[in-house]
N, C-alpha and C. Protein backbone atom coordinates (compact mmCIF):
# COMPACT_ATOMS: atom_id res chain seq x y z
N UNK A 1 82.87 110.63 109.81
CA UNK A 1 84.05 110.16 110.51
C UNK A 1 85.04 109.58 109.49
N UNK A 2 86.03 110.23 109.30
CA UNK A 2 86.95 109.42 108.57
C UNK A 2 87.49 108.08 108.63
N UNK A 3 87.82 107.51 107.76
CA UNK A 3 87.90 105.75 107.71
C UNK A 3 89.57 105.48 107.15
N UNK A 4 89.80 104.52 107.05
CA UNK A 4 91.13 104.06 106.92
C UNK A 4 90.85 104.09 104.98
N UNK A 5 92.32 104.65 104.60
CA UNK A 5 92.59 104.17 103.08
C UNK A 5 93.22 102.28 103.28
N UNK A 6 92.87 102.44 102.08
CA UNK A 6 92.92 100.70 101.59
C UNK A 6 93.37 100.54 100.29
N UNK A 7 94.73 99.92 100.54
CA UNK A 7 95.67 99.07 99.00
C UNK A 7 95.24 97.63 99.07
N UNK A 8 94.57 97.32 97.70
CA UNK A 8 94.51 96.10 97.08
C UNK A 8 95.79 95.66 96.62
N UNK A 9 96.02 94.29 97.18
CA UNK A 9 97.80 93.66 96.35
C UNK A 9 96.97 92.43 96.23
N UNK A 10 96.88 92.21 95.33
CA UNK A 10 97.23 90.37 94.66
C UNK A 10 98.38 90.02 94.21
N UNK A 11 99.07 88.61 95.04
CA UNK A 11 99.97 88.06 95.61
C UNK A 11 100.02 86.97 94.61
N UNK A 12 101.13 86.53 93.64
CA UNK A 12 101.38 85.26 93.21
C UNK A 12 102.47 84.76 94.13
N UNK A 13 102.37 83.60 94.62
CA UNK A 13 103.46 82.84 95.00
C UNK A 13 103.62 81.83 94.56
N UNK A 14 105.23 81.43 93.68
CA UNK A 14 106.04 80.83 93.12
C UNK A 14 106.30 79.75 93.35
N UNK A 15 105.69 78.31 94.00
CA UNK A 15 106.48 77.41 94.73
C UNK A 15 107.16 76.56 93.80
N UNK A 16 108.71 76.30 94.39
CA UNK A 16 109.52 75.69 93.84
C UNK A 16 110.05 74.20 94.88
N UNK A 17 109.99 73.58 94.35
CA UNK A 17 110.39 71.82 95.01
C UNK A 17 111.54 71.65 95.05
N UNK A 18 112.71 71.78 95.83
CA UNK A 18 114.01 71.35 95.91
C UNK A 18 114.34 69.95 96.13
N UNK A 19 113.50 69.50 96.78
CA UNK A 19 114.28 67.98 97.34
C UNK A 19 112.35 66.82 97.99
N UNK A 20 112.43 65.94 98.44
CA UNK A 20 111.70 65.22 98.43
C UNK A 20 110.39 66.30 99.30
N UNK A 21 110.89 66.73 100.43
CA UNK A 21 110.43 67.10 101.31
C UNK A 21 111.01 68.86 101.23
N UNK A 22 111.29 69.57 100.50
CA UNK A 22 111.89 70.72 100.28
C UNK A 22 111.44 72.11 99.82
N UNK A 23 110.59 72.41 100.24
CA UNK A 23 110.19 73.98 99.42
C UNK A 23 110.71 75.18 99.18
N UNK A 24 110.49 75.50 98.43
CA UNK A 24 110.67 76.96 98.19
C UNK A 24 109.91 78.42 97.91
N UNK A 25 110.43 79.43 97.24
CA UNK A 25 109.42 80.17 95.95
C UNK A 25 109.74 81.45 96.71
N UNK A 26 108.93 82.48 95.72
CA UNK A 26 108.97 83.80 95.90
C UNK A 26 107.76 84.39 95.42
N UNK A 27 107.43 85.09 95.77
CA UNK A 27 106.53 86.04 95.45
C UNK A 27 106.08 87.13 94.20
N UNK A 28 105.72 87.48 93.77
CA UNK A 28 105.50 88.82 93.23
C UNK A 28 104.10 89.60 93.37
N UNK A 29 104.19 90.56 93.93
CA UNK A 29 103.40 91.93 94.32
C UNK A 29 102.27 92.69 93.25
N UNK A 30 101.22 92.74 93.54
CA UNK A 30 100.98 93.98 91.92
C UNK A 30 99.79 94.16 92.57
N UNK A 31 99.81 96.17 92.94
CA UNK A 31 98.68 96.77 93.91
C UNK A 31 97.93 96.83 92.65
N UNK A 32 96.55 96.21 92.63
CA UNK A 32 95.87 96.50 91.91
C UNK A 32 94.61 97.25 91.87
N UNK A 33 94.57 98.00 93.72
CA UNK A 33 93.61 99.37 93.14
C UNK A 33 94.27 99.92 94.92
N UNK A 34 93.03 100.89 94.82
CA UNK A 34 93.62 101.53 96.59
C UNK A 34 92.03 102.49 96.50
N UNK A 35 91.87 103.30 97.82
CA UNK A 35 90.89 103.65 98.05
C UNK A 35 91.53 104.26 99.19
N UNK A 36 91.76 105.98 99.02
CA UNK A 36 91.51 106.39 97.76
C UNK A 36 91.73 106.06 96.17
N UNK A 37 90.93 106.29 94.95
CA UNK A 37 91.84 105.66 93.84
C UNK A 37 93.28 106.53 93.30
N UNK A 38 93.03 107.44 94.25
CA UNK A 38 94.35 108.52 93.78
C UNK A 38 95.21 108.74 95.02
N UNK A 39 95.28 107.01 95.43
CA UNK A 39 96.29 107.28 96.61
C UNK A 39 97.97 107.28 95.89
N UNK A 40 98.20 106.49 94.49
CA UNK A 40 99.35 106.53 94.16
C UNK A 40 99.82 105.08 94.08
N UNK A 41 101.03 104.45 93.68
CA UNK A 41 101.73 103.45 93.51
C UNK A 41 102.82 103.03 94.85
N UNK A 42 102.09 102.20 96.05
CA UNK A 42 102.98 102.63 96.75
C UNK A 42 103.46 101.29 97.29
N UNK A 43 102.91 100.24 96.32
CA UNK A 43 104.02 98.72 96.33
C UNK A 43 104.62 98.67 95.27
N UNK A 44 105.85 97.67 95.57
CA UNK A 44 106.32 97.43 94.33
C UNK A 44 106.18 95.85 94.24
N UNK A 45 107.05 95.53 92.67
CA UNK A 45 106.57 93.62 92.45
C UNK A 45 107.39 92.82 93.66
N UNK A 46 108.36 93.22 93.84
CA UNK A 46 108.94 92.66 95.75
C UNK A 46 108.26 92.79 96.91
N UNK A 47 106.54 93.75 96.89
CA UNK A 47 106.03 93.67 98.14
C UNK A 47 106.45 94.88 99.12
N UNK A 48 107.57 95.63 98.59
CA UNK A 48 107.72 96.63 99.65
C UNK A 48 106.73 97.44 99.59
N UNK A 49 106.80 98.24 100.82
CA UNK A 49 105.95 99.19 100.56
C UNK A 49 106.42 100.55 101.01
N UNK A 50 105.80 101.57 100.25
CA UNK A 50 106.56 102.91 100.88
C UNK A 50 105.63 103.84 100.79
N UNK A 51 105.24 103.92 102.32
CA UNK A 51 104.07 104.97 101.81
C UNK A 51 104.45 106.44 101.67
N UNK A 52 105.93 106.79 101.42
CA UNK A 52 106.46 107.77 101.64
C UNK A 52 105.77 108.30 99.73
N UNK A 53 104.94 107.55 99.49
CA UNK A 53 104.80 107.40 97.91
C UNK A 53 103.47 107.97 97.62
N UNK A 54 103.17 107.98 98.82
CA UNK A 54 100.95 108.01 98.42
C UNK A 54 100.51 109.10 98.27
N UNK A 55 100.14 110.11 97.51
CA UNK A 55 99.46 110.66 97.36
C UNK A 55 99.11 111.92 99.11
N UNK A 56 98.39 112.60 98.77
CA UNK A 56 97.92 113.90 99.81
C UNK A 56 96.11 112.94 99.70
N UNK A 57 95.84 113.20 101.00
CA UNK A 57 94.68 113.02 101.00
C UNK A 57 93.36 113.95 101.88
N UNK A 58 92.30 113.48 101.75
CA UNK A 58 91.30 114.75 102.74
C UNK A 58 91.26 114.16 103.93
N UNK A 59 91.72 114.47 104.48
CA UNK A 59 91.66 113.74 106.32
C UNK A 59 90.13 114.37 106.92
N UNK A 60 89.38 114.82 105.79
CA UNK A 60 87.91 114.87 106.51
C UNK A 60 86.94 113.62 106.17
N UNK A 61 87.94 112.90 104.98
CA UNK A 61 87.37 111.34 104.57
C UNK A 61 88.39 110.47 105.01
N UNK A 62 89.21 110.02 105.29
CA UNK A 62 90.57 109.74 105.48
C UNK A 62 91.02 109.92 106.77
N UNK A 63 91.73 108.70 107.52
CA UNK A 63 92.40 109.26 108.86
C UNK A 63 93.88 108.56 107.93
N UNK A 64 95.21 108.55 109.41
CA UNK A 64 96.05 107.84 108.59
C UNK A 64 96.48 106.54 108.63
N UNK A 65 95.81 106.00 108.79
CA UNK A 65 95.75 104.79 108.54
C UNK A 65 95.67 103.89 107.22
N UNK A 66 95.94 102.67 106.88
CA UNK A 66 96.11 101.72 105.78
C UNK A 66 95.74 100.82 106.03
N UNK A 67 94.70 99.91 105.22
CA UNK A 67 94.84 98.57 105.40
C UNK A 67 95.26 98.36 103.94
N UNK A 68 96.37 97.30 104.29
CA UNK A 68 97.22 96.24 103.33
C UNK A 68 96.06 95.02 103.59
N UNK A 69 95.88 94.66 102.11
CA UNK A 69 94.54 93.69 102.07
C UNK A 69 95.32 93.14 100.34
N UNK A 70 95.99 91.81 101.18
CA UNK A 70 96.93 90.67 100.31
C UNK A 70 95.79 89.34 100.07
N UNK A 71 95.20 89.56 98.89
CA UNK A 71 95.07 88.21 98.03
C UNK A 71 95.98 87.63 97.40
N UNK A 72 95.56 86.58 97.88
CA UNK A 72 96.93 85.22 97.09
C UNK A 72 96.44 84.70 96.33
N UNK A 73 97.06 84.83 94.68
CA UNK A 73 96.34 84.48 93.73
C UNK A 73 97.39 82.64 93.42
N UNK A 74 96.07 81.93 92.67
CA UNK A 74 97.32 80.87 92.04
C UNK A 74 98.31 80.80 91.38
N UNK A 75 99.75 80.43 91.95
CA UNK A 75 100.69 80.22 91.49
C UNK A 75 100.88 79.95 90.06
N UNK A 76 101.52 80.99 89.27
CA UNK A 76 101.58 80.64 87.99
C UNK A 76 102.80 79.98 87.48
N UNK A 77 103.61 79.82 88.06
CA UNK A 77 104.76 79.29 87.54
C UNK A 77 105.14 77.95 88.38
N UNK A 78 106.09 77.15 88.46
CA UNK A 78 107.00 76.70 89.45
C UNK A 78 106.29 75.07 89.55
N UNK A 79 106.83 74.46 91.06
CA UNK A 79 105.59 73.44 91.46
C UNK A 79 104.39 74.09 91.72
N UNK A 80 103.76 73.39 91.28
CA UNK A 80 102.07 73.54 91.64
C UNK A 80 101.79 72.30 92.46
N UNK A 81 101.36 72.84 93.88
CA UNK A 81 100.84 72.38 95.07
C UNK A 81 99.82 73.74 95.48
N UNK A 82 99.00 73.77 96.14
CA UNK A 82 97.94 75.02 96.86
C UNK A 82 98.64 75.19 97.99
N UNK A 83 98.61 76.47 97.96
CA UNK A 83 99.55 77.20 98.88
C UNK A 83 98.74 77.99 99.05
N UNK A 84 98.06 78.27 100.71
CA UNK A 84 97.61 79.07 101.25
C UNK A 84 97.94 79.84 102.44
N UNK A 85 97.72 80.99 102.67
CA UNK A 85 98.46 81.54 103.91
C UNK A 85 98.06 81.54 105.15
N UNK A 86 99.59 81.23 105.76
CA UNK A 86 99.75 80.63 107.11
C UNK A 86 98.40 80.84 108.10
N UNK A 87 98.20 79.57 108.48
CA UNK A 87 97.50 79.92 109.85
C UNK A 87 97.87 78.72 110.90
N UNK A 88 98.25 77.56 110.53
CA UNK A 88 98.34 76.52 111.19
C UNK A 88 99.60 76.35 111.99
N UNK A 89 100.70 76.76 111.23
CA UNK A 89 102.53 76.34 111.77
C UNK A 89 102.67 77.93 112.20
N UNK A 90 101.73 78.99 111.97
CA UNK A 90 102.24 80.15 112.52
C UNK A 90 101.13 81.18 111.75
N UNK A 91 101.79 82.37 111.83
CA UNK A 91 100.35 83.53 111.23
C UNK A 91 100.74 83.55 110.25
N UNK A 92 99.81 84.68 109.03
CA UNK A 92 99.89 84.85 108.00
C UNK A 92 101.26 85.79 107.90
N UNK A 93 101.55 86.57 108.78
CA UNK A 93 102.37 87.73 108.69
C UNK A 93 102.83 87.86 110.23
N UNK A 94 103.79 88.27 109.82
CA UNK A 94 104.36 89.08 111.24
C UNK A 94 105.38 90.48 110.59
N UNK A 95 105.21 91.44 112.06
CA UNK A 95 106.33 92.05 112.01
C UNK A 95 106.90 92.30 112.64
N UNK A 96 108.46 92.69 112.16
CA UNK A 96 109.84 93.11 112.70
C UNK A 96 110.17 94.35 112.62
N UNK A 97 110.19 94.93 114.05
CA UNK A 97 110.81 95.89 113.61
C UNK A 97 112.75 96.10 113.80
N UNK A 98 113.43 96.56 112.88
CA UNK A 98 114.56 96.08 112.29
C UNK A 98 115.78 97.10 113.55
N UNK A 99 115.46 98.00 114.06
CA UNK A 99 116.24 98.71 115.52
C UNK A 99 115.77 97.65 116.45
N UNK A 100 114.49 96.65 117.00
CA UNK A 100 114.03 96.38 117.98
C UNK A 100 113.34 97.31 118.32
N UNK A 101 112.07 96.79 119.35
CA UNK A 101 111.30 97.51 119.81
C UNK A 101 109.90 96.69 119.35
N UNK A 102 108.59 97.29 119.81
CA UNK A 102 107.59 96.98 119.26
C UNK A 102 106.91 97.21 118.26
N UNK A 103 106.10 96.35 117.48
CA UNK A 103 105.38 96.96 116.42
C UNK A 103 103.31 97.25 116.72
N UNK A 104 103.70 97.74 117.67
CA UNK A 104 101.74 97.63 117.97
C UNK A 104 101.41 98.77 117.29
N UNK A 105 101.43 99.18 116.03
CA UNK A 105 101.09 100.06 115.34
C UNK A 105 100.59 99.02 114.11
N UNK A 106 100.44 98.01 114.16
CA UNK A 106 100.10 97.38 113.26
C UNK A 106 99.51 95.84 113.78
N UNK A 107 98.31 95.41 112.83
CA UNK A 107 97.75 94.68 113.48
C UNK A 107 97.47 93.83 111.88
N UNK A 108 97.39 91.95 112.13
CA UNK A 108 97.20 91.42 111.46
C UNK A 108 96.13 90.53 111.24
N UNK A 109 95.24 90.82 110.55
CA UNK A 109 94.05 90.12 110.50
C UNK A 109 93.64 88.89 109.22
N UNK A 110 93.36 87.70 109.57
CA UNK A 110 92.74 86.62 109.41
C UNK A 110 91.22 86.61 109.37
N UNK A 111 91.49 85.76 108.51
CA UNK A 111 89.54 85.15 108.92
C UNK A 111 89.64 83.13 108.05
N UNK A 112 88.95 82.20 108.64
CA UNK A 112 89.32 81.46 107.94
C UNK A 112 87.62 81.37 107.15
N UNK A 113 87.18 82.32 106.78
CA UNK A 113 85.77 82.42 106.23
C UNK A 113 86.72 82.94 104.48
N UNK A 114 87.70 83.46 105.07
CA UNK A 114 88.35 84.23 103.68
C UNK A 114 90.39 84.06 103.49
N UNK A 115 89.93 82.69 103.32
CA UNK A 115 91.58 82.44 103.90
C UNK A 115 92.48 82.92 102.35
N UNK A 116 91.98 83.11 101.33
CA UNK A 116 92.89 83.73 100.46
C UNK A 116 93.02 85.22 100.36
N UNK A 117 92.32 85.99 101.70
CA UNK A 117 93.39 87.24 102.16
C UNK A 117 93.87 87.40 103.52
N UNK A 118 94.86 88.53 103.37
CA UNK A 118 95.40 88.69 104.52
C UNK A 118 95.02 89.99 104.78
N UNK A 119 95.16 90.70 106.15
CA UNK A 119 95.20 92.35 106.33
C UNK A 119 95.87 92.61 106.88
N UNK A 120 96.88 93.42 106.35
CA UNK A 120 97.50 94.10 107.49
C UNK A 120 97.55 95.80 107.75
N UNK A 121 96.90 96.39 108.85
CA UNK A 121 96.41 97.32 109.48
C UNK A 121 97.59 98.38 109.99
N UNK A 122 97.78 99.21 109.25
CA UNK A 122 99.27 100.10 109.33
C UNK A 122 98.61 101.57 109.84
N UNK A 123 98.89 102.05 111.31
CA UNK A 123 98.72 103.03 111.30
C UNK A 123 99.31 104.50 110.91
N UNK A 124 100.50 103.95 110.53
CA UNK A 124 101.24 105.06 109.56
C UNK A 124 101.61 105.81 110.07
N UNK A 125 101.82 106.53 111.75
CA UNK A 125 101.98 107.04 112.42
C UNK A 125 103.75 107.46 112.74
N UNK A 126 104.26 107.00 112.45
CA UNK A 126 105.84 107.10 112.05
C UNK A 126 106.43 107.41 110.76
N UNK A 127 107.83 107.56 111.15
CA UNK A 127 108.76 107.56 109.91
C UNK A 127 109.68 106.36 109.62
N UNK A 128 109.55 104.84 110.82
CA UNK A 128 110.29 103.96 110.56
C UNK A 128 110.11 102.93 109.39
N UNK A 129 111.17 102.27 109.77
CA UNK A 129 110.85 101.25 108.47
C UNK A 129 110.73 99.91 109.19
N UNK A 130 109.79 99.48 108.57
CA UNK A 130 109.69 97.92 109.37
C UNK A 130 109.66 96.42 108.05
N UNK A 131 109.82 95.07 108.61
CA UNK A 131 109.86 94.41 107.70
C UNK A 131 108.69 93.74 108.12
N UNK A 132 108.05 93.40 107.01
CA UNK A 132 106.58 92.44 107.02
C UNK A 132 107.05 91.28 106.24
N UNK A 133 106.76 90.18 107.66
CA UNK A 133 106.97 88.79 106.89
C UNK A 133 105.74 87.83 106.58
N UNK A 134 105.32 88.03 105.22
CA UNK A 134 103.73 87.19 104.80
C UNK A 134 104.11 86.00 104.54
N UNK A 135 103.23 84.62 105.24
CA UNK A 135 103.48 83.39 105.38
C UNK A 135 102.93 82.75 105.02
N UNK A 136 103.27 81.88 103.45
CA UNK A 136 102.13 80.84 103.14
C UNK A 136 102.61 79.28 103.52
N UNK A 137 101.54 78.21 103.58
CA UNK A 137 102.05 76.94 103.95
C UNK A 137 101.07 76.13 102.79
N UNK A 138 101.55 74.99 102.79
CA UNK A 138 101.43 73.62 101.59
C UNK A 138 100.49 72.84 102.51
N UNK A 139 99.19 72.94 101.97
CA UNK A 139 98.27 72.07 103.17
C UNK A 139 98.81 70.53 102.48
N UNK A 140 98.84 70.42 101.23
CA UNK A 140 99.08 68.96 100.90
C UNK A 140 100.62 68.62 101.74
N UNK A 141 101.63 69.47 101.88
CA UNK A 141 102.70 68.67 102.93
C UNK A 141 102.86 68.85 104.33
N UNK A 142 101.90 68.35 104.67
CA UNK A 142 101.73 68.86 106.22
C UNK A 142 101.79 70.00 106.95
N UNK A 143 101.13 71.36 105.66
CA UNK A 143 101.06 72.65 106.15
C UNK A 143 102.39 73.22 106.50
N UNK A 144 103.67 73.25 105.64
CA UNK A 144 105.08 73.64 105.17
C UNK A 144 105.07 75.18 105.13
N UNK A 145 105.57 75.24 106.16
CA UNK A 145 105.76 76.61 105.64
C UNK A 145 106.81 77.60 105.25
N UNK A 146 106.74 78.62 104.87
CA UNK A 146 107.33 79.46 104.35
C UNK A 146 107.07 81.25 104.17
N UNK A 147 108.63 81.92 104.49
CA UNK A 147 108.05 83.12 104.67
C UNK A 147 108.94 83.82 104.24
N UNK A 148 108.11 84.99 103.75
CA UNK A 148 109.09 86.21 102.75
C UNK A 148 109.25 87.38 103.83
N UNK A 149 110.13 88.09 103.19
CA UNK A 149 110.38 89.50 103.94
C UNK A 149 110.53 90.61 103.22
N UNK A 150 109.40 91.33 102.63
CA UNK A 150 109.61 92.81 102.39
C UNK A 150 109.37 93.52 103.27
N UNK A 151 109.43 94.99 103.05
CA UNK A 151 109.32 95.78 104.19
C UNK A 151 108.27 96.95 104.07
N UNK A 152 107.91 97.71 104.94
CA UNK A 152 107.23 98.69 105.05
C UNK A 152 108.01 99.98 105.50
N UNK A 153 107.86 100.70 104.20
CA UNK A 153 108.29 102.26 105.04
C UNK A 153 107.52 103.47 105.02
N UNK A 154 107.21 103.48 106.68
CA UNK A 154 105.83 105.00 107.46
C UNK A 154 106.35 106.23 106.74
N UNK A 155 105.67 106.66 107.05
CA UNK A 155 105.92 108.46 106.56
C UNK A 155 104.96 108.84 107.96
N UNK A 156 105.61 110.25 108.37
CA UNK A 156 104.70 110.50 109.70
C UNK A 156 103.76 111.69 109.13
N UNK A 157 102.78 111.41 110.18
CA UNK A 157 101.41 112.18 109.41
C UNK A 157 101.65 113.57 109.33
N UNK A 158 102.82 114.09 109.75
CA UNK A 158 102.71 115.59 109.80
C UNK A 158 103.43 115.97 108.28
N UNK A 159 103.80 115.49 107.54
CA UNK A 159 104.46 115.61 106.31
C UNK A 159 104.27 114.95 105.39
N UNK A 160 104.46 115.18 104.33
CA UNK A 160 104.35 115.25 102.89
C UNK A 160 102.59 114.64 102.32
N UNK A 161 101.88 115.50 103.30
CA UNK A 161 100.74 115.49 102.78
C UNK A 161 100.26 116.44 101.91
């Protein structure tokens, strides 16, 4: 039975201190494997994603599906506070889709057994583009949060496989 491909991203996030009570920061992206290993390069250091990028695969191992599986590594630069992703002031992620409409083609998974990843479950089933907003919060300031927005862009399964 074929199974879902899977991109590894480890996530630095940047936090920056503006004011007493003030956060900030940004991110940077870097897929560091996938499964298949010859699915291709299909994040960039902003987090987008385009799977219009991945590789042909055997859909007798393979359905089309993705899991996005985001480790958040420690912040190398900036303030240093632990910044882990959202679960308390809101989820780790959400998405938008940017016409309106729904996104139940995608599903976001937690665990607090493994709170330095996230998943997010892309069935790839389209050609739209959607934005994924991943959410980390400051347990030392009362769980602060903060959220980025790159995006995701489908490719539909009938092409460019």
């Amino acid at each position: 039975m074929p199974v879902n491909r899977t991109v590894n991203v480890s996530v630095v996030f940047n936090c920056v201190q503006n004011g007493a009570n003030d956060f900030g920061g940004s991110a940077t992206y870097t897929q560091s494997s996938s499964t298949p290993s010859d699915l291709g390069n299909v994040v960039d250091s902003n987090g987008n994603i385009d799977l219009r990028q991945a590789s042909a695969y055997d859909p007798s191992q393979y359905n089309d599906s993705v899991d996005f599986v985001f480790t958040l590594a420690p912040q190398s630069t900036g303030y240093v506070t632990p910044v882990v992703w959202a679960s308390r002031n809101g989820a780790g992620a959400t998405i938008v889709v940017p016409q309106g409409g729904n996104a139940q083609e995608f599903q976001v998974e937690q665990s607090s057994a493994t709170p330095q990843l996230l998943t997010i479950v892309d069935n790839d089933d389209d050609s739209n583009t959607y934005n994924y907003k991943p959410a980390v919060e400051l347990p030392n300031f009362d769980h602060y949060y903060i959220s980025l927005d790159p995006r995701i862009v489908n490719k539909p399964s009938s092409t460019n496989k």
